[in-house]
Protein backbone atom coordinates (compact mmCIF):
# COMPACT_ATOMS: atom_id res chain seq x y z
CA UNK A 1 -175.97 133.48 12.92
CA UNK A 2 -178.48 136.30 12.35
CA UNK A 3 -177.88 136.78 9.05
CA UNK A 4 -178.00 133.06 8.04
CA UNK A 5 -181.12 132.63 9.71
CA UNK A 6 -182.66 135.66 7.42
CA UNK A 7 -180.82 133.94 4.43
CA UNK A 8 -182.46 130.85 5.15
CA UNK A 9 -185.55 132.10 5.52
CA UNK A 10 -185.60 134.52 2.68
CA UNK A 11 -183.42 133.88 -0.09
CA UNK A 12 -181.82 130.34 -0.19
CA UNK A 13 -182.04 126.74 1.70
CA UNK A 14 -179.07 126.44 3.95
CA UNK A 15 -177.64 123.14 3.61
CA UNK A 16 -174.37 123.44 5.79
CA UNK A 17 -172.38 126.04 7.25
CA UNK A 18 -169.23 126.48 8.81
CA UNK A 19 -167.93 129.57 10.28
CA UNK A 20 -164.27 129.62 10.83
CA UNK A 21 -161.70 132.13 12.88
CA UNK A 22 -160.61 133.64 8.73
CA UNK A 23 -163.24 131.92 6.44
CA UNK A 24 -166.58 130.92 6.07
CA UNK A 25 -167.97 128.12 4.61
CA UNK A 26 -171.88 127.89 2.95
CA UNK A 27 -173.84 125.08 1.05
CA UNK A 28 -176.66 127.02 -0.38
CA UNK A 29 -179.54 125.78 -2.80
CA UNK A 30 -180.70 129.12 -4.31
CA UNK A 31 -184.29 130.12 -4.03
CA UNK A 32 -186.14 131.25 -7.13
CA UNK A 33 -184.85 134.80 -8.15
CA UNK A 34 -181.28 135.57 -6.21
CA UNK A 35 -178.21 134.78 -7.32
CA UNK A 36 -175.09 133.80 -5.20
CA UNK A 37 -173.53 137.34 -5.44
CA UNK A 38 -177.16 139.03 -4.09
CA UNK A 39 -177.37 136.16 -0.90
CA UNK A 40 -173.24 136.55 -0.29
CA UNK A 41 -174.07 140.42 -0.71
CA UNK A 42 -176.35 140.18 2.10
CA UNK A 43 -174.50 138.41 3.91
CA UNK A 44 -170.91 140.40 3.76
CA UNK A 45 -172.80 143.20 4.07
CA UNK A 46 -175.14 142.92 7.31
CA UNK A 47 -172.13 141.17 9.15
CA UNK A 48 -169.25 143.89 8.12
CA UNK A 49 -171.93 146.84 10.13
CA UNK A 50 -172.44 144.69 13.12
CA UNK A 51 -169.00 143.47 13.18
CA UNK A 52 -167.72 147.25 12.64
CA UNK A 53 -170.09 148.68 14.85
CA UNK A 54 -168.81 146.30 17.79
CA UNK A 55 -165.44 147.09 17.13
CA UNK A 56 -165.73 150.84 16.43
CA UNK A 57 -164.19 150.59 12.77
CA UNK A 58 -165.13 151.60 9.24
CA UNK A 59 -165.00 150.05 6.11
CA UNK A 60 -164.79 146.44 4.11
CA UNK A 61 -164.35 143.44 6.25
CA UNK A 62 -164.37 140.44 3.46
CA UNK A 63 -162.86 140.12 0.82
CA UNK A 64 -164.55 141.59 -2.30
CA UNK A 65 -164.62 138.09 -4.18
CA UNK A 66 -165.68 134.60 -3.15
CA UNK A 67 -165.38 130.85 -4.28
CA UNK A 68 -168.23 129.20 -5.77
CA UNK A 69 -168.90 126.04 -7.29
CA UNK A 70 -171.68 123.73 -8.56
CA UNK A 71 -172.93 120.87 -7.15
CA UNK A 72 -173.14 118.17 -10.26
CA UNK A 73 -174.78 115.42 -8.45
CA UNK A 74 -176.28 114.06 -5.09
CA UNK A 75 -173.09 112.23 -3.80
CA UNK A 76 -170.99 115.22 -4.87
CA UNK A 77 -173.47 117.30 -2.22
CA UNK A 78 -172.76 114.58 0.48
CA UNK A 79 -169.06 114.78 0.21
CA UNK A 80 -169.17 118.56 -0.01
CA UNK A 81 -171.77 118.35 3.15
CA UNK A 82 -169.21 116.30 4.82
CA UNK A 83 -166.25 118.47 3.78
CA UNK A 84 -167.81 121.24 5.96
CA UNK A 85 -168.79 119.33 8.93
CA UNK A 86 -165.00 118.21 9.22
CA UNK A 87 -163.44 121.92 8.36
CA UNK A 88 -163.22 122.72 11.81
CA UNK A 89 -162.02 119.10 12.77
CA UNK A 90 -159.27 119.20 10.40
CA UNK A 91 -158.40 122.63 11.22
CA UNK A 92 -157.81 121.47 14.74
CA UNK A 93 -160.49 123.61 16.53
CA UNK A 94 -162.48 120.76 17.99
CA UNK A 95 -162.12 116.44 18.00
CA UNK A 96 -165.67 116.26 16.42
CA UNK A 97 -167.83 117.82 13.92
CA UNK A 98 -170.72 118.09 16.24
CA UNK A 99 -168.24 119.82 19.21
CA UNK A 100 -167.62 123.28 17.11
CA UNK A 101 -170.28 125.56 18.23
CA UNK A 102 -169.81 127.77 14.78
CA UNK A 103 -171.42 124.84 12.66
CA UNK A 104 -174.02 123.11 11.33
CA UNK A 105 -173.03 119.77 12.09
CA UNK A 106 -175.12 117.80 14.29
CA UNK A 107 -178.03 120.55 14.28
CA UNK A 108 -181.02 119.77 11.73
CA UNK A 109 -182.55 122.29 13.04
CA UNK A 110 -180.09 124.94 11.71
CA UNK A 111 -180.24 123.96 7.90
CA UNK A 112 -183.13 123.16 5.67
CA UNK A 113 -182.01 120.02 4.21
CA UNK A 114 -185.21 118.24 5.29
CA UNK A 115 -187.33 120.71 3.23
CA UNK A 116 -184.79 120.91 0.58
CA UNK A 117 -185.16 116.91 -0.07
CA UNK A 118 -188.45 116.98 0.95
């Protein structure tokens, strides 16, 4: 949550986010100068040292590529908003979006849609 929070801040509105038991899920709007490789970079990267220091292991935790797609329109952000908010609900982990603690679903606070928009 760390490292969103410094992504957020830093290098990209965070729109939605879902982090899930093999996957994570991110709705970014891009702040001027980074690309989606240098935020995902920062992200992979701070999370595989905490997550290897915890454990006591070396070496790559994610994956080395990612999916990424462009937004085309406004509803096309609402259903891919939506999308995430249900992952974890459809994945069986919780009955409603706004029950799985990993999310960004029914917590404004979390995400910067309101300055995004605004």
């Amino acid at each position: 949550m760390d490292t969103l929070q410094f992504v957020r801040a830093k290098r990209a509105y965070l729109l939605a986010y879902a982090i899930m038991p093999d996957h994570l899920h991110l709705v970014l709007a891009l702040r001027e100068g980074y690309t989606v490789s240098s935020v995902l970079q920062t992200i992979k990267g701070y999370t595989a040292r905490v997550i290897n220091a915890r454990n006591g292991a070396r070496g790559p935790l994610w994956q080395r590529s990612f999916y990424d797609r462009m937004i085309g329109d406004e509803q096309g952000l609402w259903d891919i908003l939506e999308y995430v908010d249900n992952n974890p609900v459809v994945a069986g982990l919780v009955e409603k979006p706004e029950d799985y603690a990993y999310s960004s679903a029914g917590r404004p606070e979390m995400v910067d849609l309101q300055e995004f928009y605004g």
